[in-house]
N, C-alpha and C. Protein backbone atom coordinates (compact mmCIF):
# COMPACT_ATOMS: atom_id res chain seq x y z
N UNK A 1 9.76 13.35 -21.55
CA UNK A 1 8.76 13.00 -20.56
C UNK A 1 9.46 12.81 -19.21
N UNK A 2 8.81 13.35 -18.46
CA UNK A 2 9.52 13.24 -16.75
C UNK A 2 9.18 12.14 -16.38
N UNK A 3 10.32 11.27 -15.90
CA UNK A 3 10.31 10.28 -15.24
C UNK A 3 10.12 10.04 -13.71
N UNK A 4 9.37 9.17 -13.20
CA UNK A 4 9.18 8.64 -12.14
C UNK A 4 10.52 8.60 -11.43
N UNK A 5 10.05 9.10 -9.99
CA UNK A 5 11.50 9.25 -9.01
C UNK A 5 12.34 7.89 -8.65
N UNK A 6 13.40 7.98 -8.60
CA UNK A 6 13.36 6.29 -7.87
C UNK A 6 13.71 6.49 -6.29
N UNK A 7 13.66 5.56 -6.00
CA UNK A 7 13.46 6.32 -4.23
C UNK A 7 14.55 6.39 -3.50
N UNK A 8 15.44 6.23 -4.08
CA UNK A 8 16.10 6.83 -3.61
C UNK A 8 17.08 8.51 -3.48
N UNK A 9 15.53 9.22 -3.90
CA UNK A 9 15.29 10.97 -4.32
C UNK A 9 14.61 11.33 -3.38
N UNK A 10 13.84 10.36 -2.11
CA UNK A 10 13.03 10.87 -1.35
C UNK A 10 13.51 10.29 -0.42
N UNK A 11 12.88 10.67 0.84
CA UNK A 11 12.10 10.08 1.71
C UNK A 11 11.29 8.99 1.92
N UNK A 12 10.92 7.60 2.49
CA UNK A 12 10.11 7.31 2.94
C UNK A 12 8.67 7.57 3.06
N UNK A 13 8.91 8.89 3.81
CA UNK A 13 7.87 9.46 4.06
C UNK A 13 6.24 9.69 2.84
N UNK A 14 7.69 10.14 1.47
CA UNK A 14 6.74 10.79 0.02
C UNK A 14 6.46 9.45 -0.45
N UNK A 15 6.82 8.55 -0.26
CA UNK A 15 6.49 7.05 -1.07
C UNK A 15 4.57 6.68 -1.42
N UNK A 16 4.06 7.07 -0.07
CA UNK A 16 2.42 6.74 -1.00
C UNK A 16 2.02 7.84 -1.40
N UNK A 17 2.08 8.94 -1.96
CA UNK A 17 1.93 10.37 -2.48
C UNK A 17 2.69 9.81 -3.88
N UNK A 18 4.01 9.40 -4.12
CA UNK A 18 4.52 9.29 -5.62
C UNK A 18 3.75 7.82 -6.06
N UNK A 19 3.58 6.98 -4.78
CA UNK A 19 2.91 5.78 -5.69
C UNK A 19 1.88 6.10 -5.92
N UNK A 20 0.71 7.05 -5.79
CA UNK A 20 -0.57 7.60 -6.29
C UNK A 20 -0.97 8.07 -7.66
N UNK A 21 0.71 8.66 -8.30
CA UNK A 21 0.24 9.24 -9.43
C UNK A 21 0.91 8.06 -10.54
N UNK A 22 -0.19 7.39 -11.60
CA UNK A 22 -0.98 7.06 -12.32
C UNK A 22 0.85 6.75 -13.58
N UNK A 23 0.68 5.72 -13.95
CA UNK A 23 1.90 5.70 -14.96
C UNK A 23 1.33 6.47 -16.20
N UNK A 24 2.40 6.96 -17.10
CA UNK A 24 2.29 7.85 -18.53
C UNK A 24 2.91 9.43 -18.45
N UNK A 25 2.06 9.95 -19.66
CA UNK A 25 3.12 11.03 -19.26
C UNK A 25 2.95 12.52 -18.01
N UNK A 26 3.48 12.96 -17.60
CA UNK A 26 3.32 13.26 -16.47
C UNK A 26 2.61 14.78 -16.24
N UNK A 27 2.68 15.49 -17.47
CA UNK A 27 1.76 17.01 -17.84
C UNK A 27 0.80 16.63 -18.07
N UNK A 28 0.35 15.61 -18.98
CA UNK A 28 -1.28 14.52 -19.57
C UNK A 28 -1.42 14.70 -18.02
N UNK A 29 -1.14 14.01 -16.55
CA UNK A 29 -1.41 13.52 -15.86
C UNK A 29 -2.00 14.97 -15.00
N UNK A 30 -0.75 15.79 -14.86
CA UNK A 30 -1.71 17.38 -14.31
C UNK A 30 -2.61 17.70 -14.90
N UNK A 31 -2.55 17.89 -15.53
CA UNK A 31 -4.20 18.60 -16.86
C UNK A 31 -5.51 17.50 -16.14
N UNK A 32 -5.01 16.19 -16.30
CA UNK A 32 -6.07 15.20 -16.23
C UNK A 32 -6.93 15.44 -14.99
N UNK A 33 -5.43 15.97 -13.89
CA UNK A 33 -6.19 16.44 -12.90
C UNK A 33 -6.78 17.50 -12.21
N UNK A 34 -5.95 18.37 -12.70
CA UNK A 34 -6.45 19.46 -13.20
C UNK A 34 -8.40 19.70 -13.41
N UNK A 35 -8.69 18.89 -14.37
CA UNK A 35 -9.73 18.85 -14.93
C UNK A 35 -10.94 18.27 -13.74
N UNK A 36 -10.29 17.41 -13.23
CA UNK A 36 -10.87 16.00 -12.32
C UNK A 36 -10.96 17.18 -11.12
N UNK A 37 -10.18 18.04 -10.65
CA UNK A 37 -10.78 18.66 -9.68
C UNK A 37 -10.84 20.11 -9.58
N UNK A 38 -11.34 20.12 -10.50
CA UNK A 38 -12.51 21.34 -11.14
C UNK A 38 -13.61 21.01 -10.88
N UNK A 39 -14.12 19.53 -12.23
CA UNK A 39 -15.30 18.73 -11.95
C UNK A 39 -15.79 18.17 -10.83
N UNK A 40 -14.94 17.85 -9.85
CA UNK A 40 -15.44 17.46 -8.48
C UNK A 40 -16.00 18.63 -7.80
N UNK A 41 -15.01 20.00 -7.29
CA UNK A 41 -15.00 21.08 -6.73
C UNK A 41 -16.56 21.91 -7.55
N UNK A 42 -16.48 22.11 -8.63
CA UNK A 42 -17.54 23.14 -9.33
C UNK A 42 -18.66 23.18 -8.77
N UNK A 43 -19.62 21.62 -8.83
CA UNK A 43 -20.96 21.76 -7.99
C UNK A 43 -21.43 22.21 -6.98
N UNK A 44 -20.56 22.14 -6.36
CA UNK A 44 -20.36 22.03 -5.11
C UNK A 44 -20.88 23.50 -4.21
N UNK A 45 -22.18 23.89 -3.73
CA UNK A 45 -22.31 25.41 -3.62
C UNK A 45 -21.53 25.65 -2.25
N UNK A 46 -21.57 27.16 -1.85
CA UNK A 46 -20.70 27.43 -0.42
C UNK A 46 -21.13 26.74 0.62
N UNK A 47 -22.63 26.35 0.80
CA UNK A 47 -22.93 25.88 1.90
C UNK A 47 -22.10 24.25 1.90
N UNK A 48 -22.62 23.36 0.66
CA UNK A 48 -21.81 22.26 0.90
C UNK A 48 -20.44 22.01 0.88
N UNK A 49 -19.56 23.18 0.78
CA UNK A 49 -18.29 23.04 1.16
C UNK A 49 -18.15 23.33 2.56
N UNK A 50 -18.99 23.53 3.24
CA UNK A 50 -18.64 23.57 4.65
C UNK A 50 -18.22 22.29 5.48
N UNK A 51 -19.34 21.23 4.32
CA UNK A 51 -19.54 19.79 5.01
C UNK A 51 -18.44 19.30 5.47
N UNK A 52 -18.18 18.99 6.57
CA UNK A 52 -17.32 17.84 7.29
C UNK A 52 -17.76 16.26 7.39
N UNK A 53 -16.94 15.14 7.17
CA UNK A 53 -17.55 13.96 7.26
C UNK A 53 -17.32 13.65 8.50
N UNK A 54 -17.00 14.14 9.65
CA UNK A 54 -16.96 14.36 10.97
C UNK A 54 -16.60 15.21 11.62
N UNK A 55 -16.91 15.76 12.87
CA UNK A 55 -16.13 16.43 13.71
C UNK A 55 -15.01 16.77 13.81
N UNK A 56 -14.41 17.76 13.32
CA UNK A 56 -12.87 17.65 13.91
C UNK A 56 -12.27 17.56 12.73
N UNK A 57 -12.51 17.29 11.38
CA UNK A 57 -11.85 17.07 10.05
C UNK A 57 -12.28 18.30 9.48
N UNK A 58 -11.21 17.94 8.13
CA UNK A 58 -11.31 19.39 7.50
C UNK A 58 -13.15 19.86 6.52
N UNK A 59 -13.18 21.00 6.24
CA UNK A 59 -13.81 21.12 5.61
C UNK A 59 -13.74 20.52 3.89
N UNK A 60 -15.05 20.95 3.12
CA UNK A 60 -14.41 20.33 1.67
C UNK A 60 -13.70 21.76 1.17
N UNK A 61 -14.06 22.79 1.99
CA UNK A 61 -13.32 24.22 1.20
C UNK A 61 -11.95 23.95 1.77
N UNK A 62 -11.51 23.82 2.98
CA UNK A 62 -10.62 23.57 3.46
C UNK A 62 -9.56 22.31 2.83
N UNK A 63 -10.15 21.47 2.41
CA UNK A 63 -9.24 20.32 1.68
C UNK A 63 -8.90 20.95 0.38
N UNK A 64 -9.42 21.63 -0.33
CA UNK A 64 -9.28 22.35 -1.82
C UNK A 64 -8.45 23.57 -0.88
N UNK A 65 -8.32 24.10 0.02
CA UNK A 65 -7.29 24.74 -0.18
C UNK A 65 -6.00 24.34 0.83
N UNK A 66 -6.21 23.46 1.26
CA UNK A 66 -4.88 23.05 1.83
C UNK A 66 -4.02 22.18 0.44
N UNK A 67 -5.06 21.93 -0.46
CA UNK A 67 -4.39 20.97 -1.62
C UNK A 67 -3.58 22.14 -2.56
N UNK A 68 -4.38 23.22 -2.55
CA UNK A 68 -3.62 24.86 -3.02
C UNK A 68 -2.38 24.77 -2.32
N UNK A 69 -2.83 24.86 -0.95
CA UNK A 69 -1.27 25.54 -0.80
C UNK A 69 -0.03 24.46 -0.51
N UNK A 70 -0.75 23.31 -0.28
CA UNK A 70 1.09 22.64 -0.63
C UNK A 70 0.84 22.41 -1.62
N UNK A 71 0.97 22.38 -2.70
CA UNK A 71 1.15 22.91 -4.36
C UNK A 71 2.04 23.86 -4.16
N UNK A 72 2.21 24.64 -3.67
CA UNK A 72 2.57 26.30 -3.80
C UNK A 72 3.94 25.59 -2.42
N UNK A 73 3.63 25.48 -1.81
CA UNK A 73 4.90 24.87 -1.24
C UNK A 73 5.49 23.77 -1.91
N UNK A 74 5.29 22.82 -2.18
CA UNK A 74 6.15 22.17 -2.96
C UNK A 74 6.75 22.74 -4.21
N UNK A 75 6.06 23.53 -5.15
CA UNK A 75 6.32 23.89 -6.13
C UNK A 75 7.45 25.06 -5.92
N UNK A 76 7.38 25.54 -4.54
CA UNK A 76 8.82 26.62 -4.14
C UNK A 76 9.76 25.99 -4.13
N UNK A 77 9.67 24.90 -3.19
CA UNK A 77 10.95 23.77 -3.06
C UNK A 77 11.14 23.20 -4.32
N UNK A 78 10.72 22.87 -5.15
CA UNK A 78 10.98 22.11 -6.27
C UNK A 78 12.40 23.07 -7.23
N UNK A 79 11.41 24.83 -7.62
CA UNK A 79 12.01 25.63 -7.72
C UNK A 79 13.52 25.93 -7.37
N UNK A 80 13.70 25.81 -6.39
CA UNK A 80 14.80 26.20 -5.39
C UNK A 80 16.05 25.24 -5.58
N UNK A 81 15.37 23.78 -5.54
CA UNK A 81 16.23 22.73 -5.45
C UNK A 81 16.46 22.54 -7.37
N UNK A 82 15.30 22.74 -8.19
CA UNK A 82 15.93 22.53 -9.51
C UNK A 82 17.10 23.68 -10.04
N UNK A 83 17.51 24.92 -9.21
CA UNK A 83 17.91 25.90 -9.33
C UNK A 83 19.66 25.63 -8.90
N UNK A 84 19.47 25.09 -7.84
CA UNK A 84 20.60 24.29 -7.36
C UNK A 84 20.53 24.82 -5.58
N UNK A 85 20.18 25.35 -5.31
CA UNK A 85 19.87 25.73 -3.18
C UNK A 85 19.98 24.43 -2.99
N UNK A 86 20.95 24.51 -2.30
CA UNK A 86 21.19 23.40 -1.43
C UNK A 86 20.93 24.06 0.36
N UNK A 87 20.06 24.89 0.51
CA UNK A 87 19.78 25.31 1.79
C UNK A 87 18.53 24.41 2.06
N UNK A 88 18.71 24.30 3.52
CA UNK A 88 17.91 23.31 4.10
C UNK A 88 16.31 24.18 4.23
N UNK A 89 15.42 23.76 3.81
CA UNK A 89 14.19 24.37 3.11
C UNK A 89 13.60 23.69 4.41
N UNK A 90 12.62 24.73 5.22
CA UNK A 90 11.82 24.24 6.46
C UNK A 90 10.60 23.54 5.86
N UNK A 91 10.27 22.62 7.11
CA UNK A 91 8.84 21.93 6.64
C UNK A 91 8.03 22.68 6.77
N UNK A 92 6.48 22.19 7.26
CA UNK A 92 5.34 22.87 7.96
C UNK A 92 4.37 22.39 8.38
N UNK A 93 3.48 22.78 8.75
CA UNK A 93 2.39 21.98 9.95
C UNK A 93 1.54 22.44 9.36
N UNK A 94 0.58 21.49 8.43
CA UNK A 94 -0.60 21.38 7.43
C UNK A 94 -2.39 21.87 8.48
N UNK A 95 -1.92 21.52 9.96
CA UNK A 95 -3.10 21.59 10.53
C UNK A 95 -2.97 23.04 10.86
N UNK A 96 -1.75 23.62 11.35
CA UNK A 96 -1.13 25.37 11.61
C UNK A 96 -2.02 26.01 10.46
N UNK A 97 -1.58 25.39 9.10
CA UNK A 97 -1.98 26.05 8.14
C UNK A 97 -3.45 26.20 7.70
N UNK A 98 -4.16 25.39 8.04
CA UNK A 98 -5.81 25.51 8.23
C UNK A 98 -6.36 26.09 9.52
N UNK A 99 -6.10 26.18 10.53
CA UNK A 99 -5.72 26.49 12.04
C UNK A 99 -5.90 28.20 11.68
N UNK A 100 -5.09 28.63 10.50
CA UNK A 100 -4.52 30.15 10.34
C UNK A 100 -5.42 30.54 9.01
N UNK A 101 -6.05 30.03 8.74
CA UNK A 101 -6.91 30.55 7.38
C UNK A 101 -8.32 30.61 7.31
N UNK A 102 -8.85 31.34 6.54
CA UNK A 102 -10.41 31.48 6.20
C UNK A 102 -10.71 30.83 5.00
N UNK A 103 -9.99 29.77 5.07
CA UNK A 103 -10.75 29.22 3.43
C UNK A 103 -12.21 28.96 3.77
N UNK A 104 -13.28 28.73 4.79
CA UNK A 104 -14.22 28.50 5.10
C UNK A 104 -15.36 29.87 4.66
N UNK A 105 -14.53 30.96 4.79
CA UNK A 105 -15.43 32.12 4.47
C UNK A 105 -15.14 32.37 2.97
N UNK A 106 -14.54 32.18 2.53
CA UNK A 106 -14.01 32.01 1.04
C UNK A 106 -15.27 31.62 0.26
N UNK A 107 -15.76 31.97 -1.02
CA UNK A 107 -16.39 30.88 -1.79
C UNK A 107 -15.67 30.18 -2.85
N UNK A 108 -16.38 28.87 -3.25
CA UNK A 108 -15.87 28.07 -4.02
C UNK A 108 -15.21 28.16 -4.69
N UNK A 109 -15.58 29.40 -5.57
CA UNK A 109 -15.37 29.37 -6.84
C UNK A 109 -14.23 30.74 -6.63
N UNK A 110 -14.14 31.25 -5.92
CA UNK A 110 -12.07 31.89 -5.40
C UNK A 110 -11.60 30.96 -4.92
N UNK A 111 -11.98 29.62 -4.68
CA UNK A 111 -11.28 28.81 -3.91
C UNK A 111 -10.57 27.95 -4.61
N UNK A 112 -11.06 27.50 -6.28
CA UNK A 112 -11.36 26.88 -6.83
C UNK A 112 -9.91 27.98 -8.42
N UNK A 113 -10.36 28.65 -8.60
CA UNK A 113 -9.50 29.80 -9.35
C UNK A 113 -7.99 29.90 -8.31
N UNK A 114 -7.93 29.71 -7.04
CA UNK A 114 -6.95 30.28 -6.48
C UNK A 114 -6.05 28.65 -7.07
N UNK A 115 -6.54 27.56 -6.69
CA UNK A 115 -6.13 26.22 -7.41
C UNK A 115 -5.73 26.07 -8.81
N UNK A 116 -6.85 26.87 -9.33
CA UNK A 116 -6.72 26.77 -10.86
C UNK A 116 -5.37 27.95 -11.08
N UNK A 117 -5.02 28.86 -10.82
CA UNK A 117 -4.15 29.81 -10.90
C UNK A 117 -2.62 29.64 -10.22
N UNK A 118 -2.50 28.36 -9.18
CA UNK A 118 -1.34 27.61 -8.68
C UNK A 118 -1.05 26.64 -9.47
N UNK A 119 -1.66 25.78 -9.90
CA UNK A 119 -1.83 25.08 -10.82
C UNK A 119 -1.25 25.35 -12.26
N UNK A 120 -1.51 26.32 -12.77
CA UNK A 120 -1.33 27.05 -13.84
C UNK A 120 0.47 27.79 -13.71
N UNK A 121 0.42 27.92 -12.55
CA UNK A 121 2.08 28.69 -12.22
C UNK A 121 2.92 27.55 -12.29
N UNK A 122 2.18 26.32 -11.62
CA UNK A 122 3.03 24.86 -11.82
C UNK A 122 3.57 24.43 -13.00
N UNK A 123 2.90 24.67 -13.90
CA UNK A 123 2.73 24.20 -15.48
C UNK A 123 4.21 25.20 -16.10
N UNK A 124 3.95 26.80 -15.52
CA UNK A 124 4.71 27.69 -16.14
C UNK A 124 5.92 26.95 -15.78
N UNK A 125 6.37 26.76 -14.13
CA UNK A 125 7.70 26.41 -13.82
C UNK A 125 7.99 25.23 -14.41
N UNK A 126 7.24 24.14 -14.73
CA UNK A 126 8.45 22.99 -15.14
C UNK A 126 8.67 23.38 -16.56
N UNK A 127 8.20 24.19 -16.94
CA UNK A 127 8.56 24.33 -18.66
C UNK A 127 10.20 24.88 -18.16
N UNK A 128 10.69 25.20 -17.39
CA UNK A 128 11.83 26.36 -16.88
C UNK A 128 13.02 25.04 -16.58
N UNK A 129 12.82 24.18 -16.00
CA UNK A 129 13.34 23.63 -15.10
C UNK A 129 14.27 22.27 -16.53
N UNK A 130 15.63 22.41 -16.85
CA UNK A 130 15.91 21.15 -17.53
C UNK A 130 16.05 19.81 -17.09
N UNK A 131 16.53 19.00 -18.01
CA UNK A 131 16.72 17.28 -17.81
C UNK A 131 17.72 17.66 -16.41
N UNK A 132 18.51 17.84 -16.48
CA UNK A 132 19.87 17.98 -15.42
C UNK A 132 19.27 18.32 -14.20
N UNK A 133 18.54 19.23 -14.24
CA UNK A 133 17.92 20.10 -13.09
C UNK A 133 16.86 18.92 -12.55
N UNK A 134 16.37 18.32 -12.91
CA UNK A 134 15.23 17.79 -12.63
C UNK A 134 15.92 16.18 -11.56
N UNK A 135 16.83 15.68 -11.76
CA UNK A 135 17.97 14.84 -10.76
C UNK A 135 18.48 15.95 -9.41
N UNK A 136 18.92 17.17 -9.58
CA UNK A 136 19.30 18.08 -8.47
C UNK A 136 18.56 17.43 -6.95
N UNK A 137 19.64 17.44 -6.06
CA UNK A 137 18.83 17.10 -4.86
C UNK A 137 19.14 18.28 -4.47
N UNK A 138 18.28 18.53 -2.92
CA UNK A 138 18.60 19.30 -1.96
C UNK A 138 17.79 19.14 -0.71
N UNK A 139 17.46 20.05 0.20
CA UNK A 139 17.09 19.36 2.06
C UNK A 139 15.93 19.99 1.92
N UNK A 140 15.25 19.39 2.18
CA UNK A 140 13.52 19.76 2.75
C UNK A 140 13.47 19.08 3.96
N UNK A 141 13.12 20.16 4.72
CA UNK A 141 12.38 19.27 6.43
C UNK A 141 13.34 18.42 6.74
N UNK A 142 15.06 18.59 6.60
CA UNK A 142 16.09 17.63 6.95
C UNK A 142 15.87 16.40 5.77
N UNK A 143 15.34 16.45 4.92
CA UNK A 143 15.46 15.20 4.04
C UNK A 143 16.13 15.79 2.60
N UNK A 144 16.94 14.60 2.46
CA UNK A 144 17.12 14.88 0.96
C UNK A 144 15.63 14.56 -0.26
N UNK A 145 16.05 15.51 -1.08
CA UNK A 145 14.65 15.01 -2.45
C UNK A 145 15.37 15.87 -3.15
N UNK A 146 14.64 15.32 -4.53
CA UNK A 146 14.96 15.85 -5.30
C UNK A 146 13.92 16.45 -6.28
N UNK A 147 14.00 17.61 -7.07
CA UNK A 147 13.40 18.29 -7.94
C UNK A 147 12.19 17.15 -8.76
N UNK A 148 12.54 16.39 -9.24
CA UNK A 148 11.73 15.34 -9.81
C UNK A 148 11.04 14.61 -8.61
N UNK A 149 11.32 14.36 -7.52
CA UNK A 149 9.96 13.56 -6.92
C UNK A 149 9.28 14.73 -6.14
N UNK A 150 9.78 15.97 -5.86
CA UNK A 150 9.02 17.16 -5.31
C UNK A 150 7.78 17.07 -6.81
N UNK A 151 7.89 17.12 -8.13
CA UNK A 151 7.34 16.76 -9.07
C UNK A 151 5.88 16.13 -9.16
N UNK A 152 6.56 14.69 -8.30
CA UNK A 152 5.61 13.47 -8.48
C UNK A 152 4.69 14.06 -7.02
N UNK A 153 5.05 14.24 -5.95
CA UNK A 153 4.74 14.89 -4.89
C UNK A 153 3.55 15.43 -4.66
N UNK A 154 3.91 16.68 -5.67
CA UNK A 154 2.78 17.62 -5.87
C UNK A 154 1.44 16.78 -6.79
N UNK A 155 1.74 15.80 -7.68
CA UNK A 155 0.59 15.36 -8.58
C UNK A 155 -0.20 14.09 -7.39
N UNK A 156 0.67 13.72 -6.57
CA UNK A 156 0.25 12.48 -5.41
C UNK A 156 -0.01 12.82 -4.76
N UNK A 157 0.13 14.01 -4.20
CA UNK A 157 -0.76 14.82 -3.22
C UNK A 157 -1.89 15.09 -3.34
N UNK A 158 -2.28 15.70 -4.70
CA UNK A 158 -3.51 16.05 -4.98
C UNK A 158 -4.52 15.10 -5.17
N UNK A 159 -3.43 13.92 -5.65
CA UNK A 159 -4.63 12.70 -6.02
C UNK A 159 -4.72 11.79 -4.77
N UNK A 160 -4.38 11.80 -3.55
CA UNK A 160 -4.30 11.45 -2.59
C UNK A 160 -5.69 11.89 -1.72
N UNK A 161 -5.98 13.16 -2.07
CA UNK A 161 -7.22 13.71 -1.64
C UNK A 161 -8.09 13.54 -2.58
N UNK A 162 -8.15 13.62 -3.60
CA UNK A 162 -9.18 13.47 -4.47
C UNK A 162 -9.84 12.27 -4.42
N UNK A 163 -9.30 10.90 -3.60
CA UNK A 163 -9.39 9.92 -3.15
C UNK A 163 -10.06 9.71 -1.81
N UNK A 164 -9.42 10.76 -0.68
CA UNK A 164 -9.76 10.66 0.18
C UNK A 164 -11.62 11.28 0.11
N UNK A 165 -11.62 12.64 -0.47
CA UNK A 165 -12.48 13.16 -0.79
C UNK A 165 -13.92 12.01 -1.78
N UNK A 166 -13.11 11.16 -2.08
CA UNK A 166 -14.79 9.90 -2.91
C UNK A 166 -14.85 9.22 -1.89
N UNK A 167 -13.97 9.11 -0.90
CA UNK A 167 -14.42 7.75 -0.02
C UNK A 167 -14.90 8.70 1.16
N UNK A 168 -14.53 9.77 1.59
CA UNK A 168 -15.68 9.76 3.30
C UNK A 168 -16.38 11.21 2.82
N UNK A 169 -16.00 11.98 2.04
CA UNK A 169 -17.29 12.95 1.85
C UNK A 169 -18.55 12.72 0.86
N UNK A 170 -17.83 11.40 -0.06
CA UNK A 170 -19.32 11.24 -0.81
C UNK A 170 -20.58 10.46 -0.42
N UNK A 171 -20.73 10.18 0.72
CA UNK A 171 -21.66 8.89 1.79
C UNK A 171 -23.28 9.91 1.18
């Protein structure tokens, strides 16, 4: 069972993203969510993913796929650094990345499969990745981390929104 990072594998920065995901075991915990935002996302037709809970914030298609794609970025870095790259891995600008996309013309349910299908690649890579590998540090965005809290990262990320998403889009 993958263990919880201790923090001194991160950043600062990742600390309320790893404190988000849920104690036990940590694949139970993807699946769980996995599942959890399917069931949230599914109802949901194209028009009401347009909804914004204000001006200026993301869409709900837009939060399901910005939650896609850093998945898919973290899960490169994770890759890289459980591999042993010790090359300094660039950050990125999350608003650039909605700024540059059509997840809005997208429907749900490619929006929703494109998640379910990153998701699913996530699952493939840690089966890959050993005990040893999973301590490996290396540089993201000038920070050290390591393979295991890039890990916790990706599951606190998602549940970070799935949070944000009950408290100001469900009014």
């Amino acid at each position: 069972m993958l263990q919880r990072p201790d923090s001194e594998e991160y950043s600062p920065y990742f600390t309320g993203y790893i404190n988000q995901v849920p104690e036990g075991d940590y694949l139970s915990i993807l699946h769980i969510q996995l599942d959890a935002i399917v069931d949230l996302f599914s109802p949901i037709n194209n028009e009401q993913g347009l909804y914004r809970y204000e001006p200026g914030k993301w869409s709900l298609k837009e939060v399901l796929g910005h939650i896609t794609d850093t998945e898919r970025i973290m899960s490169y870095r994770m890759l890289r650094i459980a591999r042993g790259d010790t090359t300094n891995l660039p950050g990125f600008d999350q608003d650039l990345y909605i700024t540059n996309t059509s997840f809005d013309e997208l429907s749900m349910e490619d929006l929703l499969n494109d998640f379910k299908a990153v998701r699913q690649a996530t699952f493939t890579l840690l089966k890959t990745i050993s005990e040893a590998a999973w301590l490996r540090k290396g540089i993201a965005n000038n920070n050290e981390i390591s393979a295991r809290a890039l890990a916790f990262v990706i599951a606190g990320h998602a549940q970070h929104h799935l949070g944000v998403i009950q408290q100001k889009y469900n009014d």
